[in-house]
PDB file of N, CA and C in Angstrom:
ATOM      1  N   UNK A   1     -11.199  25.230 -32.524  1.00  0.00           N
ATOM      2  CA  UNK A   1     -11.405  23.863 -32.112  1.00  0.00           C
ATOM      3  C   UNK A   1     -11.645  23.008 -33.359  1.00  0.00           C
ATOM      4  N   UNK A   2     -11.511  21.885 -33.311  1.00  0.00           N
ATOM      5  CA  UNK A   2     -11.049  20.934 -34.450  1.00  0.00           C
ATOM      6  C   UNK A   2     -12.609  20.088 -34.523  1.00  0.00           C
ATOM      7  N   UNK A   3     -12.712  19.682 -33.598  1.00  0.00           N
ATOM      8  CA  UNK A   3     -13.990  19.177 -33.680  1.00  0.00           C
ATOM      9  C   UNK A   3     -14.478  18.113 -32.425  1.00  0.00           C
ATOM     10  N   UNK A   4     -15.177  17.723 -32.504  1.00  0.00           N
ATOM     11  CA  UNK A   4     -15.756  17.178 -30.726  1.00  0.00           C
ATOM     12  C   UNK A   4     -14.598  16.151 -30.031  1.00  0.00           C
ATOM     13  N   UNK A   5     -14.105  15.318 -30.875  1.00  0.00           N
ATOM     14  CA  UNK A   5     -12.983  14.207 -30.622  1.00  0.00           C
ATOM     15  C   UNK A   5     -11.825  15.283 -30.146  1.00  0.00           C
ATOM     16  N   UNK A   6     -11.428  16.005 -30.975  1.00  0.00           N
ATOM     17  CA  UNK A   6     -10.233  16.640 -30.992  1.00  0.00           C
ATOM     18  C   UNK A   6     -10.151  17.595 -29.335  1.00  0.00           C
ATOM     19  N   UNK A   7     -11.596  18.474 -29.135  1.00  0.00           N
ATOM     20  CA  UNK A   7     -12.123  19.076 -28.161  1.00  0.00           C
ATOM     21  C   UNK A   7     -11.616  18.291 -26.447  1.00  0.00           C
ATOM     22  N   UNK A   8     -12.701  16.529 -26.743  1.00  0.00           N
ATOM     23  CA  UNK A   8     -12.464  16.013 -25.340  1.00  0.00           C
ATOM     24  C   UNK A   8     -11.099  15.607 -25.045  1.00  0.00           C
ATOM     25  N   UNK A   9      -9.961  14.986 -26.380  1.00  0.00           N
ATOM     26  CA  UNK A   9      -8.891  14.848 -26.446  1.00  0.00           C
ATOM     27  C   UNK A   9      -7.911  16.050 -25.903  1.00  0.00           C
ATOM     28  N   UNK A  10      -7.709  17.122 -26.230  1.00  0.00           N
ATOM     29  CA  UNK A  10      -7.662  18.627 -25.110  1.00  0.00           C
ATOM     30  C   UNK A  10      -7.663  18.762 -23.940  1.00  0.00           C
ATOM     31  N   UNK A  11      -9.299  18.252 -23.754  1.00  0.00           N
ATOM     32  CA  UNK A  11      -9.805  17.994 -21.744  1.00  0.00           C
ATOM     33  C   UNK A  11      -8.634  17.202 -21.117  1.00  0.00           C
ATOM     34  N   UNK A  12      -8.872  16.366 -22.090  1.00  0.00           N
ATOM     35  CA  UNK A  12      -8.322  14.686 -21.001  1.00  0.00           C
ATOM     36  C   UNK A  12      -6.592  14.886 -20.903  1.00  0.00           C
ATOM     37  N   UNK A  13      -6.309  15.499 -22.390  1.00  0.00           N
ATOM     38  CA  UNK A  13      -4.490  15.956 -21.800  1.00  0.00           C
ATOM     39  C   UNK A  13      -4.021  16.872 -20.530  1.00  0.00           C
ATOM     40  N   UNK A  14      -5.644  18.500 -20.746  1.00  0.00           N
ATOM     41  CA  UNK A  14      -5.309  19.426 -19.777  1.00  0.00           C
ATOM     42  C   UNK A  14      -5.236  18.491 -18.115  1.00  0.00           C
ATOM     43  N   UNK A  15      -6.276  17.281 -18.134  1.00  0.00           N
ATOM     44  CA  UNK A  15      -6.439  16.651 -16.850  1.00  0.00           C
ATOM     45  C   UNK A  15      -5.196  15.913 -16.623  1.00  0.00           C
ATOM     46  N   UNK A  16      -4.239  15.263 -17.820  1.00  0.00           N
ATOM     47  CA  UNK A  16      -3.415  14.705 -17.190  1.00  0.00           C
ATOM     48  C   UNK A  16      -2.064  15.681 -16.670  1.00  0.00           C
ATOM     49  N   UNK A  17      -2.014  16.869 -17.623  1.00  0.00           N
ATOM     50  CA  UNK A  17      -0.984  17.533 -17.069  1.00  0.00           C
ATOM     51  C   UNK A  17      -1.269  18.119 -15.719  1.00  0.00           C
ATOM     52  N   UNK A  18      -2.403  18.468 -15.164  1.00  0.00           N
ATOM     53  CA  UNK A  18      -2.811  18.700 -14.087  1.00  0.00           C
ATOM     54  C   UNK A  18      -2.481  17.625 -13.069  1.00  0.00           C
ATOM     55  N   UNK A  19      -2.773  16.523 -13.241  1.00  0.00           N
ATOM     56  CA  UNK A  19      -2.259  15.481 -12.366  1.00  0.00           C
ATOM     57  C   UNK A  19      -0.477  15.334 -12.546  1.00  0.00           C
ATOM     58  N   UNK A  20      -0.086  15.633 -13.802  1.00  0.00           N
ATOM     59  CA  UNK A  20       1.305  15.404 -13.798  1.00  0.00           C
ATOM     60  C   UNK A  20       2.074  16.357 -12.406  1.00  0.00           C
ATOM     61  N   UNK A  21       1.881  17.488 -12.740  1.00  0.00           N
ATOM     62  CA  UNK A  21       2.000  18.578 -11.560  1.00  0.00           C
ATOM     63  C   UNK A  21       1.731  18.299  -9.995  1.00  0.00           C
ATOM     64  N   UNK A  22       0.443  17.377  -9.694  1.00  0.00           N
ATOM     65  CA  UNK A  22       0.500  17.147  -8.448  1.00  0.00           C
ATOM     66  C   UNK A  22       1.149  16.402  -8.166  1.00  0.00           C
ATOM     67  N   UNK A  23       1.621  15.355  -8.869  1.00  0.00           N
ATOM     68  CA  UNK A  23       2.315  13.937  -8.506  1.00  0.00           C
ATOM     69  C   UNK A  23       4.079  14.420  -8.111  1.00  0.00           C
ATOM     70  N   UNK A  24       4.289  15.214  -9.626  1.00  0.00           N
ATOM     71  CA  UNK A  24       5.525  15.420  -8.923  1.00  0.00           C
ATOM     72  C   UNK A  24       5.508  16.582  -7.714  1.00  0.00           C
ATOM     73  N   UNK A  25       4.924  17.200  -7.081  1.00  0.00           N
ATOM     74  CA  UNK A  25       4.671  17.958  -5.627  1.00  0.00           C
ATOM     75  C   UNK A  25       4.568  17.332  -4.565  1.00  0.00           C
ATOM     76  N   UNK A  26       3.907  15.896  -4.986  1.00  0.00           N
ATOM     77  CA  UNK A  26       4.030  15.035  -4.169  1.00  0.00           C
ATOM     78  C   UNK A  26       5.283  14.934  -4.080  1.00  0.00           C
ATOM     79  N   UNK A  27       6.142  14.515  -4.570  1.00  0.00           N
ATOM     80  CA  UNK A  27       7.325  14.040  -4.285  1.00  0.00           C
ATOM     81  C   UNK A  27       8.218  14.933  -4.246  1.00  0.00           C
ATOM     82  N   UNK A  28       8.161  16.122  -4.708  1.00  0.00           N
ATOM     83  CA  UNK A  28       9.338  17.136  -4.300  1.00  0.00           C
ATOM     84  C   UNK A  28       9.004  17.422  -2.315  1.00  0.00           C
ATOM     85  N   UNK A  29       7.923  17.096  -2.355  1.00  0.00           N
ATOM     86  CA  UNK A  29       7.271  17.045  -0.817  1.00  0.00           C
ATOM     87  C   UNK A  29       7.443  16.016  -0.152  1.00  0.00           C
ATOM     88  N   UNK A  30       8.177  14.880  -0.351  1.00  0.00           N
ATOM     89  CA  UNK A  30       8.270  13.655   0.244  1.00  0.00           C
ATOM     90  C   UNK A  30       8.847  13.874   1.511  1.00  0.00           C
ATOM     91  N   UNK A  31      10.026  14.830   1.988  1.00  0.00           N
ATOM     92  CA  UNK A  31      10.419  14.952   3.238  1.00  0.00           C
ATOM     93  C   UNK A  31       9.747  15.989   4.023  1.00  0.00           C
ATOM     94  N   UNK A  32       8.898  16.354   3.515  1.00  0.00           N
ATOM     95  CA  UNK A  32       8.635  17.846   3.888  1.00  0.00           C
ATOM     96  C   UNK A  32       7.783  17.482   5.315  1.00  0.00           C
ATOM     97  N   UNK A  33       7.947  17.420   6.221  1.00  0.00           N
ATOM     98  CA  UNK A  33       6.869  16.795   7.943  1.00  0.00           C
ATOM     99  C   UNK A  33       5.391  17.666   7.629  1.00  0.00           C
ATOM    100  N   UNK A  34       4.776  16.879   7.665  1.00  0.00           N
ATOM    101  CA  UNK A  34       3.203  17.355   8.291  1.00  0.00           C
ATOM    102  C   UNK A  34       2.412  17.315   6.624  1.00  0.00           C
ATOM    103  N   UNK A  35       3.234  17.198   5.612  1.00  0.00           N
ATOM    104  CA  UNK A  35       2.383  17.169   4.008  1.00  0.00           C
ATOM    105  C   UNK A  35       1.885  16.034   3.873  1.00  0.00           C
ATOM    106  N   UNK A  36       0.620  16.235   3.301  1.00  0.00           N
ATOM    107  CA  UNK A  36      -0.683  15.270   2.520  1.00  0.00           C
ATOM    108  C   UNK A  36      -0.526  14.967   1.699  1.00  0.00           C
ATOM    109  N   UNK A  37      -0.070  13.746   1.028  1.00  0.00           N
ATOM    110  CA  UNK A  37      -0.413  13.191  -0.910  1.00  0.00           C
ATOM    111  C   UNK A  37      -1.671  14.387  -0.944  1.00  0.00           C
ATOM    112  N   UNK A  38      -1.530  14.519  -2.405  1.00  0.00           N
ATOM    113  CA  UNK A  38      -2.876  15.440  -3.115  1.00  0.00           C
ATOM    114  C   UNK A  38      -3.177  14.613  -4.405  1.00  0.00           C
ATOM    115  N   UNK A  39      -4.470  14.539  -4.711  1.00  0.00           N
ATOM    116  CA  UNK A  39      -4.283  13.687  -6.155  1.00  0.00           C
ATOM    117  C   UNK A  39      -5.658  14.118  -6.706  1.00  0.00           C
ATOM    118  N   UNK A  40      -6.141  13.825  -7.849  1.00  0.00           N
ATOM    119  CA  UNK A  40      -7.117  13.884  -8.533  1.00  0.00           C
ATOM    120  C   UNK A  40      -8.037  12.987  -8.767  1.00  0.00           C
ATOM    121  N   UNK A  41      -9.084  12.797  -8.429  1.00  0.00           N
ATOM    122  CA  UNK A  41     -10.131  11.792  -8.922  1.00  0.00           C
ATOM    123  C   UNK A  41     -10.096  11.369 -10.318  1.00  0.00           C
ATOM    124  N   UNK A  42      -9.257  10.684 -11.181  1.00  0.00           N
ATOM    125  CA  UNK A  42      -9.076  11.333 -12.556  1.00  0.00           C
ATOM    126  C   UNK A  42     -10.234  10.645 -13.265  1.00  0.00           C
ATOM    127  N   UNK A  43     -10.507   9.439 -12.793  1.00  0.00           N
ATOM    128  CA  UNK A  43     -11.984   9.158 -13.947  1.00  0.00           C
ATOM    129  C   UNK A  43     -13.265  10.162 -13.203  1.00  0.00           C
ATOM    130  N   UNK A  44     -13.621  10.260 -12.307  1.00  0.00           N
ATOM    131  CA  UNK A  44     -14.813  11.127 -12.282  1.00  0.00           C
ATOM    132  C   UNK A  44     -14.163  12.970 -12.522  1.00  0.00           C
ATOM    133  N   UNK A  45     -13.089  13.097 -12.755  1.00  0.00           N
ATOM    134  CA  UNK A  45     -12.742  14.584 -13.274  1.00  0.00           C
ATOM    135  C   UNK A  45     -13.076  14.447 -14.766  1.00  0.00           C
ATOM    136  N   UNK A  46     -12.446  13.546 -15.619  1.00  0.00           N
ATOM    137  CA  UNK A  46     -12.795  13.074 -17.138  1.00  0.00           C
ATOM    138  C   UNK A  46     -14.132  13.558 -17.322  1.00  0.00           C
ATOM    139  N   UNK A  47     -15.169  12.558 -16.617  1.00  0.00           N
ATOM    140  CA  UNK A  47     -16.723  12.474 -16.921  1.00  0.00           C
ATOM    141  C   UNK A  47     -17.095  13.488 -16.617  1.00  0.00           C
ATOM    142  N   UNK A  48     -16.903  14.464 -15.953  1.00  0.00           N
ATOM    143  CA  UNK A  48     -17.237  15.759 -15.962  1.00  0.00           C
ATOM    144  C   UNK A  48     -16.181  16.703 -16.976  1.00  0.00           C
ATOM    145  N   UNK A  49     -15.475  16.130 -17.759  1.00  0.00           N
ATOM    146  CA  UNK A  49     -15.297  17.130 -18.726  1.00  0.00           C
ATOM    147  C   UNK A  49     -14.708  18.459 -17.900  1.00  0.00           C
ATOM    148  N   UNK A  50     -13.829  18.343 -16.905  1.00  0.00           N
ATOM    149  CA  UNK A  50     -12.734  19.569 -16.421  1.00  0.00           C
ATOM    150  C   UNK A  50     -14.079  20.632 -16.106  1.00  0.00           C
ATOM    151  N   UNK A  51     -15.468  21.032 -16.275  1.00  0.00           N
ATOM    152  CA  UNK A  51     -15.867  21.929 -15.965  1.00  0.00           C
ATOM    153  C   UNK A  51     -15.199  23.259 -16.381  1.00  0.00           C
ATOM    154  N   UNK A  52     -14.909  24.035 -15.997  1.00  0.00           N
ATOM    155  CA  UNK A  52     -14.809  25.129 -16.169  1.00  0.00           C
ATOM    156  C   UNK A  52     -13.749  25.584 -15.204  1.00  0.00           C
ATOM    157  N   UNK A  53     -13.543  25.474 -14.180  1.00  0.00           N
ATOM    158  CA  UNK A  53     -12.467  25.516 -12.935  1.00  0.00           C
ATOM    159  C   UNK A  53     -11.636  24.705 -13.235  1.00  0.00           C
ATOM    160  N   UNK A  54     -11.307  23.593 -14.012  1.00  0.00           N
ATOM    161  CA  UNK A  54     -10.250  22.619 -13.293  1.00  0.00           C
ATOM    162  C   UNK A  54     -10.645  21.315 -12.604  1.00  0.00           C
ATOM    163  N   UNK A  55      -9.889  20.405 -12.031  1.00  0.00           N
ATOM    164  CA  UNK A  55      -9.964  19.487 -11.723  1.00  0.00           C
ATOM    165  C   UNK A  55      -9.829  19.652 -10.081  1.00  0.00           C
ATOM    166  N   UNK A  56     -10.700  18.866  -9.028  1.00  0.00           N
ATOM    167  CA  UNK A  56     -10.810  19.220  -8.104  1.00  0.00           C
ATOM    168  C   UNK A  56      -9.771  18.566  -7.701  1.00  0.00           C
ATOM    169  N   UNK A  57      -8.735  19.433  -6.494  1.00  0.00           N
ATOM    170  CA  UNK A  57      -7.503  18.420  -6.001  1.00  0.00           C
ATOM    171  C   UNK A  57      -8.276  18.138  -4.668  1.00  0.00           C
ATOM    172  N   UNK A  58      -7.981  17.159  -4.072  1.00  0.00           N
ATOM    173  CA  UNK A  58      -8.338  16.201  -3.213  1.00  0.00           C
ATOM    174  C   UNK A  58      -6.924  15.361  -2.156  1.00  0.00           C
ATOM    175  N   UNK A  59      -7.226  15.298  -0.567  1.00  0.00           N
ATOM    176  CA  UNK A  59      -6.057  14.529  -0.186  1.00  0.00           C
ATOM    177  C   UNK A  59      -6.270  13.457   0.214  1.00  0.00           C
ATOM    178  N   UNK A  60      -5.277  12.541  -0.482  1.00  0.00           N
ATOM    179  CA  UNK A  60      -5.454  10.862  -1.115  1.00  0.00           C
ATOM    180  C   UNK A  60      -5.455  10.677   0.558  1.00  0.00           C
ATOM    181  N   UNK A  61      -6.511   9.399   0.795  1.00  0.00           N
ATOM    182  CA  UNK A  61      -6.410   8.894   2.087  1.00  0.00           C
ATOM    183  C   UNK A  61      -6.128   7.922   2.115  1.00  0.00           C
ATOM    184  N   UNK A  62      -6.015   6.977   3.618  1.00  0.00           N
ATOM    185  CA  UNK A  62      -5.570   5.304   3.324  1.00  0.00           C
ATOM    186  C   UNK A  62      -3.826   5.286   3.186  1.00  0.00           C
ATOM    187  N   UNK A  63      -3.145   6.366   3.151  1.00  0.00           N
ATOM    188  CA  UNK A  63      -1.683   5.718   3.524  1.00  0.00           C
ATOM    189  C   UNK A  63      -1.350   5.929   4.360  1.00  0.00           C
ATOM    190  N   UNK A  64       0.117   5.396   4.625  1.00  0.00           N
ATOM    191  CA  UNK A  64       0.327   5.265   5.999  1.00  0.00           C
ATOM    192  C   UNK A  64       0.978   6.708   6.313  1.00  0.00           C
ATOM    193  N   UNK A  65       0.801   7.218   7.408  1.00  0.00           N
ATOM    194  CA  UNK A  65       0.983   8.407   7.863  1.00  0.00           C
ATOM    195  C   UNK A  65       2.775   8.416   8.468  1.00  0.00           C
ATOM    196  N   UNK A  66       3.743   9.053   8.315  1.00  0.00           N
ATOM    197  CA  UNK A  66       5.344   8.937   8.730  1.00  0.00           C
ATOM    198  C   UNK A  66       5.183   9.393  10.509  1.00  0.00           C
ATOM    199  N   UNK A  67       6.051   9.110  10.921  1.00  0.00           N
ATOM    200  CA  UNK A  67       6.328   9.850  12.456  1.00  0.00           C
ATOM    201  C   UNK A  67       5.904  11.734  12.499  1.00  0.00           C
ATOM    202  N   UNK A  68       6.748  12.359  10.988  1.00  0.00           N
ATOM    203  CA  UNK A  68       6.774  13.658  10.709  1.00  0.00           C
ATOM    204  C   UNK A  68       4.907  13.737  10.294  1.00  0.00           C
ATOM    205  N   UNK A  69       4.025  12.969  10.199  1.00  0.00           N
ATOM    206  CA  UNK A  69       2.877  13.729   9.514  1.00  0.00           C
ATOM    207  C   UNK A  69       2.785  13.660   7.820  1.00  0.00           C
ATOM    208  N   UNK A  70       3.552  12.821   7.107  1.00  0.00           N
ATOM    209  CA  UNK A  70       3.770  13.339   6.201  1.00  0.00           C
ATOM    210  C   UNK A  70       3.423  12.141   5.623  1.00  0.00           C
ATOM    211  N   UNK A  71       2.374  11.923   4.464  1.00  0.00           N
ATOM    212  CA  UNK A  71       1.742  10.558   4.011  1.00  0.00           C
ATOM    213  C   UNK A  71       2.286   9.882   2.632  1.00  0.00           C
ATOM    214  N   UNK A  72       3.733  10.615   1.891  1.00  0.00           N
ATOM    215  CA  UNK A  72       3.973  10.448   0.550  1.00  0.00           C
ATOM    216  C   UNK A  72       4.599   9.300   0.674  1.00  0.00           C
ATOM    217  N   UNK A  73       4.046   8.145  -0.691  1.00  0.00           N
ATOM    218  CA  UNK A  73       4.761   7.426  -0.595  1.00  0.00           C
ATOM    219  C   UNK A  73       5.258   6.926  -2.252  1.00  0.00           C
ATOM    220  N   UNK A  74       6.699   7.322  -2.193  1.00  0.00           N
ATOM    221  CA  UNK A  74       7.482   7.261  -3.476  1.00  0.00           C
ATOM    222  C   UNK A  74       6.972   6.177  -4.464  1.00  0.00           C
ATOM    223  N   UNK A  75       6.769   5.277  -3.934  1.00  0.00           N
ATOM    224  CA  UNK A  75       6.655   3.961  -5.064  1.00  0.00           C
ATOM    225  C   UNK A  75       5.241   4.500  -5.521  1.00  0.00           C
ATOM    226  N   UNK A  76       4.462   4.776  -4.995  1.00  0.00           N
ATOM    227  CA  UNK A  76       2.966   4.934  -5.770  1.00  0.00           C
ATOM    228  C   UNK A  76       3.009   6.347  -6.606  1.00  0.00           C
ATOM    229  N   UNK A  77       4.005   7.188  -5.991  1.00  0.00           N
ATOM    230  CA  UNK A  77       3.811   8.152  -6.968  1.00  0.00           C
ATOM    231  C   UNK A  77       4.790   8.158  -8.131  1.00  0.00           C
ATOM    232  N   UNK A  78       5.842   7.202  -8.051  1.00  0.00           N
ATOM    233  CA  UNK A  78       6.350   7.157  -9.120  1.00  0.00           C
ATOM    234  C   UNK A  78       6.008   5.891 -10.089  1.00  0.00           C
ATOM    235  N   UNK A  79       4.636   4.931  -9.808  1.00  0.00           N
ATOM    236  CA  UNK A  79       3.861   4.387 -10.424  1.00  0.00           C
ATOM    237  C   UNK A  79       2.958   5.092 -10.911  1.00  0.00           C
ATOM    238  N   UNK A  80       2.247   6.457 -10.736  1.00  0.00           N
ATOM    239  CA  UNK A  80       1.540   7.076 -11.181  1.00  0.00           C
ATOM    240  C   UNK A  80       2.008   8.098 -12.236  1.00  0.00           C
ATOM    241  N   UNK A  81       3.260   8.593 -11.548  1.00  0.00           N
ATOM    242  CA  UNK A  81       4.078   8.781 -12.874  1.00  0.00           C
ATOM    243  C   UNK A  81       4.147   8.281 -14.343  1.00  0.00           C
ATOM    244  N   UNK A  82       4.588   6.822 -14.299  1.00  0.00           N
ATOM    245  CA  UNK A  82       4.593   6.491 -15.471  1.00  0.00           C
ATOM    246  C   UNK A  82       2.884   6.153 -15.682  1.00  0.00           C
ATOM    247  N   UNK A  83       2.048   5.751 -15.030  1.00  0.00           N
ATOM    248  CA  UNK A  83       0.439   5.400 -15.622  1.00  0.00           C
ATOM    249  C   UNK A  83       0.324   6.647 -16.350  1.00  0.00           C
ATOM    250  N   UNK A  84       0.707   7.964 -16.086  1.00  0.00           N
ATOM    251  CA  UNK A  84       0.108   9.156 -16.206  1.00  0.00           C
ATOM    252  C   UNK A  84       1.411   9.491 -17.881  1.00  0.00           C
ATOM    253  N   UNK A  85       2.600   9.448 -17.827  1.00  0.00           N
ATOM    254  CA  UNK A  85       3.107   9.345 -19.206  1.00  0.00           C
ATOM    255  C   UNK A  85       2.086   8.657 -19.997  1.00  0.00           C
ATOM    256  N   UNK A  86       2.031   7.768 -19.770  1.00  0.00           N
ATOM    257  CA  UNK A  86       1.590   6.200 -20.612  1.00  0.00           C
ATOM    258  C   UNK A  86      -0.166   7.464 -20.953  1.00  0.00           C
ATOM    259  N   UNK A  87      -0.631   7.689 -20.607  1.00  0.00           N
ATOM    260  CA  UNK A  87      -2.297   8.420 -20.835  1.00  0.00           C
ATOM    261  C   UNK A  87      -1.778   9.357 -21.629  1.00  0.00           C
ATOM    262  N   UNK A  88      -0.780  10.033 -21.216  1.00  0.00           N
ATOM    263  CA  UNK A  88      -0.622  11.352 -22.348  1.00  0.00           C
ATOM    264  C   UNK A  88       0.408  10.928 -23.450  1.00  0.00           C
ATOM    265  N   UNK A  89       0.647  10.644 -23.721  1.00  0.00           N
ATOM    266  CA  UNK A  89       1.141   9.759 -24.815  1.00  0.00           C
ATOM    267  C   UNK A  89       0.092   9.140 -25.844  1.00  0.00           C
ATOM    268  N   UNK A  90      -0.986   8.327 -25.114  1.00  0.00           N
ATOM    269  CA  UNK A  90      -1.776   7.867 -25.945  1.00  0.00           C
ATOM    270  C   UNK A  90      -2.803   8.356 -26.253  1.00  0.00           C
ATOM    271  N   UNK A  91      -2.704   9.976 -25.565  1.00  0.00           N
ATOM    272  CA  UNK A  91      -3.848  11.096 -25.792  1.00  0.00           C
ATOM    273  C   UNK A  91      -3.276  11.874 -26.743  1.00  0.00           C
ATOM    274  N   UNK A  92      -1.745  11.862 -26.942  1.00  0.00           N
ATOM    275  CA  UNK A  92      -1.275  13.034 -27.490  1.00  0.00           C
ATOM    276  C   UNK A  92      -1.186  11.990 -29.267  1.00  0.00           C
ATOM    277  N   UNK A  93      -1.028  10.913 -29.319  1.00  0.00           N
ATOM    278  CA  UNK A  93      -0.965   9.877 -30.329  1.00  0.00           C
ATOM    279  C   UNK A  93      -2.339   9.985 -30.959  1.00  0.00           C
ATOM    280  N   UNK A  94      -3.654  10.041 -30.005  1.00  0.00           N
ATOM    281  CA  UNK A  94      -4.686  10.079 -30.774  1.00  0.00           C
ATOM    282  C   UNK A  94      -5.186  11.600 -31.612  1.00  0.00           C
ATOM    283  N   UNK A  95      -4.919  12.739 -30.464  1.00  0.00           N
ATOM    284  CA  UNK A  95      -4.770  14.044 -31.414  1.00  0.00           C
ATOM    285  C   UNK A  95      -4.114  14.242 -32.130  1.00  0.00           C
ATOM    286  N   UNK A  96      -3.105  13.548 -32.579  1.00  0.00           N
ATOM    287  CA  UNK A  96      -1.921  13.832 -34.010  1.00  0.00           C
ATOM    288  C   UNK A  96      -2.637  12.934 -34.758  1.00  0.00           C
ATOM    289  N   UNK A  97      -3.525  11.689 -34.614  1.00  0.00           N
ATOM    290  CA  UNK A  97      -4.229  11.317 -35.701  1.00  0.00           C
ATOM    291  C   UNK A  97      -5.228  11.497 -35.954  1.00  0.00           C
ATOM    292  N   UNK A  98      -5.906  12.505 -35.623  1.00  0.00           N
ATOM    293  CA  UNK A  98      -7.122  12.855 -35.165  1.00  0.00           C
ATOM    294  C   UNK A  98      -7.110  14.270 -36.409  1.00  0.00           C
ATOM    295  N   UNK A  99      -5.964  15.413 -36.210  1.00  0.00           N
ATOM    296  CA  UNK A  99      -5.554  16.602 -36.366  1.00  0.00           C
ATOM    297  C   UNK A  99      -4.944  16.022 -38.414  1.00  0.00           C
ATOM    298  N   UNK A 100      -4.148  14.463 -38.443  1.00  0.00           N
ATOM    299  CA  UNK A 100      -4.113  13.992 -39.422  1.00  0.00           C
ATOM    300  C   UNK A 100      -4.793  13.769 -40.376  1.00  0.00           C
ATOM    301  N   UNK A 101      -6.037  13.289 -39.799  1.00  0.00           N
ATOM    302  CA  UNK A 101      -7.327  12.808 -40.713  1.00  0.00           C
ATOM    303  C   UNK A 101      -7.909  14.437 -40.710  1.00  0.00           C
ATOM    304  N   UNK A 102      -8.102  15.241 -40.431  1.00  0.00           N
ATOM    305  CA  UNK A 102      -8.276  16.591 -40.882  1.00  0.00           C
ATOM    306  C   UNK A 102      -7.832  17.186 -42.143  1.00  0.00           C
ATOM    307  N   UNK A 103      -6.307  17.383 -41.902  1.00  0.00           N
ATOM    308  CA  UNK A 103      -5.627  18.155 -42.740  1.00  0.00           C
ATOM    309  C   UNK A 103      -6.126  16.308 -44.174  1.00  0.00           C
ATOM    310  N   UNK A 104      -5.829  15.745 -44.082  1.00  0.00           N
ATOM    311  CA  UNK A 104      -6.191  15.220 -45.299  1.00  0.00           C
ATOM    312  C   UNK A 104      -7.844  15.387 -45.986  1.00  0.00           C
ATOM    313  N   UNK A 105      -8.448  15.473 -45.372  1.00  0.00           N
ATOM    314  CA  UNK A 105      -9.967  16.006 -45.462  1.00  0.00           C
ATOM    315  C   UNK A 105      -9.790  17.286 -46.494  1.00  0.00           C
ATOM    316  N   UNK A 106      -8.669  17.859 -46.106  1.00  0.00           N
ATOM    317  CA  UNK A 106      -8.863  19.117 -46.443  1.00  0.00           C
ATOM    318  C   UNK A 106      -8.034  19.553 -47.302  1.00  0.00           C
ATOM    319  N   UNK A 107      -7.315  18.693 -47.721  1.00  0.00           N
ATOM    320  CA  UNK A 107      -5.976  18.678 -48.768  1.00  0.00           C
ATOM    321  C   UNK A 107      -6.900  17.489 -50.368  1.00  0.00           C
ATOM    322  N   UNK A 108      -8.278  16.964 -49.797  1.00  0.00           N
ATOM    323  CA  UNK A 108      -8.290  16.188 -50.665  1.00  0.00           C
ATOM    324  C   UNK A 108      -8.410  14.673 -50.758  1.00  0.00           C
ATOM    325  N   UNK A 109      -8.277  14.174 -49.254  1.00  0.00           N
ATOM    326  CA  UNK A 109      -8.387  12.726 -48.981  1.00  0.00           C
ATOM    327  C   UNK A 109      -6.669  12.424 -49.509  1.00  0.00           C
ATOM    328  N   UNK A 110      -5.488  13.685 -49.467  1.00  0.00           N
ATOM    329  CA  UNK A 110      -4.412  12.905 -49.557  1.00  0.00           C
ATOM    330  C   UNK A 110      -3.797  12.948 -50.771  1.00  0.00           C
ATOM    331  N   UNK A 111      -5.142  12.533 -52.409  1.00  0.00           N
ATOM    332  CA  UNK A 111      -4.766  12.272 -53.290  1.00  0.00           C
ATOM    333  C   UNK A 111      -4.123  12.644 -54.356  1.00  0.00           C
ATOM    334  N   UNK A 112      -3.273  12.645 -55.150  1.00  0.00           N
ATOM    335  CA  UNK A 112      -2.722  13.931 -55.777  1.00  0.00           C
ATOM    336  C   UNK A 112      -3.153  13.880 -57.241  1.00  0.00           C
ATOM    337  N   UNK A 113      -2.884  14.881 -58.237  1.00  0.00           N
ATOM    338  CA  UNK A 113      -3.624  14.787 -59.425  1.00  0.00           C
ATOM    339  C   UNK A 113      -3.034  14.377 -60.477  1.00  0.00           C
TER     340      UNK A 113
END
């Protein structure tokens, strides 16, 4: 481990790929009769720091339910889609500068002789 930044930066990617996975299930499930959206609490999963298990999955309530039972609804999960790129991107941007300012630490601050 790199160090405490580098550590929660880790958490918060393992949480988004975890959500990446449900979102698209959601939607490979979109026709499927009688399936539940599933989603993640993702700021109170964060503040608990993933625990030790994982992130608790949960079924999203409040949409509208189809004739079949089946509550997915494309536009929100393919808005969550990109919210959820857009987080790991700017998680994966801060551990490459994070992992940057390291190796220069350790090379010397960079400077050459």
């Amino acid at each position: 481990m790199l160090d405490p930044i580098a550590n929660e930066l880790e958490r918060y990617m393992t949480l988004v790929s975890e959500r990446q996975t449900l979102v698209a299930s959601n939607i490979a499930n979109a026709d499927t009769p009688g399936y539940k959206t599933r989603d993640i609490d993702f700021q109170a999963e964060f503040q608990n720091a993933l625990g030790s298990f994982g992130p608790m999955v949960k079924e999203v309530s409040g949409l509208t339910l189809k004739n079949d039972g089946n509550n997915v609804d494309l536009d929100r999960e393919a808005r969550l889609l990109a919210d959820n790129a857009l987080h790991f991107s700017v998680a994966s941007n801060l551990l490459h500068s994070e992992v940057k300012r390291i190796r220069m630490a350790i090379e010397g601050g960079g400077q050459s002789s």
